[in-house]
Protein backbone atom coordinates (compact mmCIF):
# COMPACT_ATOMS: atom_id res chain seq x y z
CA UNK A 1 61.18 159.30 66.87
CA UNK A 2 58.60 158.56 63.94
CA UNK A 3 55.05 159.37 63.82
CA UNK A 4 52.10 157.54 65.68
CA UNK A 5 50.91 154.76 63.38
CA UNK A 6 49.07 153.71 66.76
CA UNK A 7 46.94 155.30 69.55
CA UNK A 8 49.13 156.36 72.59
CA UNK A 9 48.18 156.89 76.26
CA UNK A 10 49.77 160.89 75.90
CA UNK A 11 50.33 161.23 80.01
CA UNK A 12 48.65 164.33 81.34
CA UNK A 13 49.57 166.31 84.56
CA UNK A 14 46.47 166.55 86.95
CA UNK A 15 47.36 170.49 87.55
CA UNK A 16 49.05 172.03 84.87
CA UNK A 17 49.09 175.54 86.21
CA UNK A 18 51.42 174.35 88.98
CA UNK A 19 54.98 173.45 88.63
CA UNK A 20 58.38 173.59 90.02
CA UNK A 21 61.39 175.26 89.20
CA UNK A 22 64.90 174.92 90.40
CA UNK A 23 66.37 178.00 92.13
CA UNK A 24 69.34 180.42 90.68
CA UNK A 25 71.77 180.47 93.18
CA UNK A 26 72.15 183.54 95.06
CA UNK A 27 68.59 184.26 94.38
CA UNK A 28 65.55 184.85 96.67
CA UNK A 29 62.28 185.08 95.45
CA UNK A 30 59.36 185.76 97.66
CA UNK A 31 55.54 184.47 97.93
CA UNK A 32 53.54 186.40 95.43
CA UNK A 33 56.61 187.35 92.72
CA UNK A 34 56.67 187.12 88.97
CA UNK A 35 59.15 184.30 88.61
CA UNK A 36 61.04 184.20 85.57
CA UNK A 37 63.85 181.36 83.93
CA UNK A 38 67.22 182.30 82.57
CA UNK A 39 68.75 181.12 79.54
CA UNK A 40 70.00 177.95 81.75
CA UNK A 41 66.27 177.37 83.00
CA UNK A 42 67.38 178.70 86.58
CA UNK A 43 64.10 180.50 88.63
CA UNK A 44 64.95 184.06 89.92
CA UNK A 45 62.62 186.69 90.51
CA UNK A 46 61.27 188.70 88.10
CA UNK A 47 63.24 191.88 86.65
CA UNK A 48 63.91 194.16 83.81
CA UNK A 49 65.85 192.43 81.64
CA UNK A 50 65.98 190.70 77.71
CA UNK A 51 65.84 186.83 76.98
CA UNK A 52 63.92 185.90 80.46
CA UNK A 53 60.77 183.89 80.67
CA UNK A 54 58.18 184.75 83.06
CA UNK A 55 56.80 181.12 84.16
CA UNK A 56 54.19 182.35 86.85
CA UNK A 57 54.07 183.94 90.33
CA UNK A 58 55.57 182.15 93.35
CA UNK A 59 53.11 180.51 95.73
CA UNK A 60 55.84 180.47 98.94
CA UNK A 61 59.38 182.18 98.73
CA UNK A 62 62.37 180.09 97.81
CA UNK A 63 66.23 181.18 98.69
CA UNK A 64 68.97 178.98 96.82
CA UNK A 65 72.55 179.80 97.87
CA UNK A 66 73.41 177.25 95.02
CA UNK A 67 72.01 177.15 91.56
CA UNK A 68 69.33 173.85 92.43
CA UNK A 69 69.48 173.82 95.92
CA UNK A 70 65.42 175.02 96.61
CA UNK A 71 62.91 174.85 94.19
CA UNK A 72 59.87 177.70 93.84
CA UNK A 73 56.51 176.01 92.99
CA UNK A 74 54.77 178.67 90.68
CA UNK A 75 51.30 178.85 89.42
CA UNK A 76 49.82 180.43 86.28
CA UNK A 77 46.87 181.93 85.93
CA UNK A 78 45.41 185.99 85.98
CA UNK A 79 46.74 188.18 88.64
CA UNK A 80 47.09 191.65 89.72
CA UNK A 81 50.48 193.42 89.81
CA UNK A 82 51.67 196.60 90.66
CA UNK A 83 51.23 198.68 87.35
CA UNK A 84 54.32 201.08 86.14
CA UNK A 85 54.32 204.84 86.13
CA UNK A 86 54.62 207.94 83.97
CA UNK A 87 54.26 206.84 79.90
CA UNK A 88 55.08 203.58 80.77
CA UNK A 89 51.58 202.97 82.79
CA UNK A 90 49.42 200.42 81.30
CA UNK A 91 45.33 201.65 80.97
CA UNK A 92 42.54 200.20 79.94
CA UNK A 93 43.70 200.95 76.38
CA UNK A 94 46.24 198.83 76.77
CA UNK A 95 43.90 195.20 77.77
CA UNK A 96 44.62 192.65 75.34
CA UNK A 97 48.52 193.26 74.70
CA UNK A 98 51.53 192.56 76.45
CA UNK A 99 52.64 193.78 79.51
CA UNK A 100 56.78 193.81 80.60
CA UNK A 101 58.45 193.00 83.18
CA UNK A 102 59.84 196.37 85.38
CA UNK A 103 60.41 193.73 88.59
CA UNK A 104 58.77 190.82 90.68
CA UNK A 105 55.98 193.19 91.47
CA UNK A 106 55.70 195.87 89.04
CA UNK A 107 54.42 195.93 85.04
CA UNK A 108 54.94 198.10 82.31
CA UNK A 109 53.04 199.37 78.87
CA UNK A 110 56.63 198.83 76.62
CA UNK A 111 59.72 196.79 76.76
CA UNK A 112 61.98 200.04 77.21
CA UNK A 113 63.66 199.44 73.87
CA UNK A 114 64.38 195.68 74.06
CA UNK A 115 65.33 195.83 77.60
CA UNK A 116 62.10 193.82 79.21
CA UNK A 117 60.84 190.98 78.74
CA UNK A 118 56.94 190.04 78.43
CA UNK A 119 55.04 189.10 81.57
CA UNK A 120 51.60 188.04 79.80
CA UNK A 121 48.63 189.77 78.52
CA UNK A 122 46.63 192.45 79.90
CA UNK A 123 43.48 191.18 81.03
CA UNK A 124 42.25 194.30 83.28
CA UNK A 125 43.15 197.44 84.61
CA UNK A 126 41.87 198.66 87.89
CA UNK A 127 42.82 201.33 90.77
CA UNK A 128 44.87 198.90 92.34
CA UNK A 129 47.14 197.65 89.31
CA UNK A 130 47.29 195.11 86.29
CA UNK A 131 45.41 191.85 85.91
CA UNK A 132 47.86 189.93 83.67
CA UNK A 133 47.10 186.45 82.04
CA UNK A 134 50.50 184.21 82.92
């Protein structure tokens, strides 16, 4: 494809925090989960592990037995996840940088060495967990 030597009528999507994603098989992912993509673009619920993209939370569960056979509609945005424990707990210190992926629920202050991969970026800490910006 060459360059625009013209204006072009670029469509748009009316909400572009919302989309769908086809189910890994095997996998269940339930309302309110970090949903992530594998390497083939398959949803499956977020977890500790390298080379996945987190692509927002789930807004209804989603079971495929088959890799396709449901789709998850996910939404980005801010929201608040369970934060980690120990040295791995994200603080206020933290707002501003990336938070990892522990599981569908739960976020962590490092990548454990390469193991995790990023959720989004820390917008708030509170009593209650981690506002993260997906």
């Amino acid at each position: 494809m060459v360059a625009l030597t013209a204006d072009r009528n670029t469509p748009r999507r009316e909400n572009p925090d919302v989309e769908g994603h086809p189910v890994k098989g095997g996998a269940s992912i339930f309302a309110g989960a970090l949903v992530m993509l594998d390497a083939a673009g398959w949803a499956q619920p977020g977890a500790a592990a390298a080379g996945l993209t987190v692509v927002g939370r789930a807004d209804a569960p989603a079971k495929a037995v088959v890799n396709g056979d449901a789709t998850v509609t996910t939404r980005r945005g801010v929201f608040r996840f369970a934060n980690s424990a120990g040295g791995d707990a994200i603080t206020r210190a933290d707002i501003g940088k990336s938070a990892y992926v522990v599981d569908d629920q739960t976020l962590a202050k490092t990548d454990n060495a390469g193991t995790r991969s990023a959720a989004g970026i820390i917008r708030d800490v509170d009593a209650q967990g981690v506002w993260v910006r997906i």
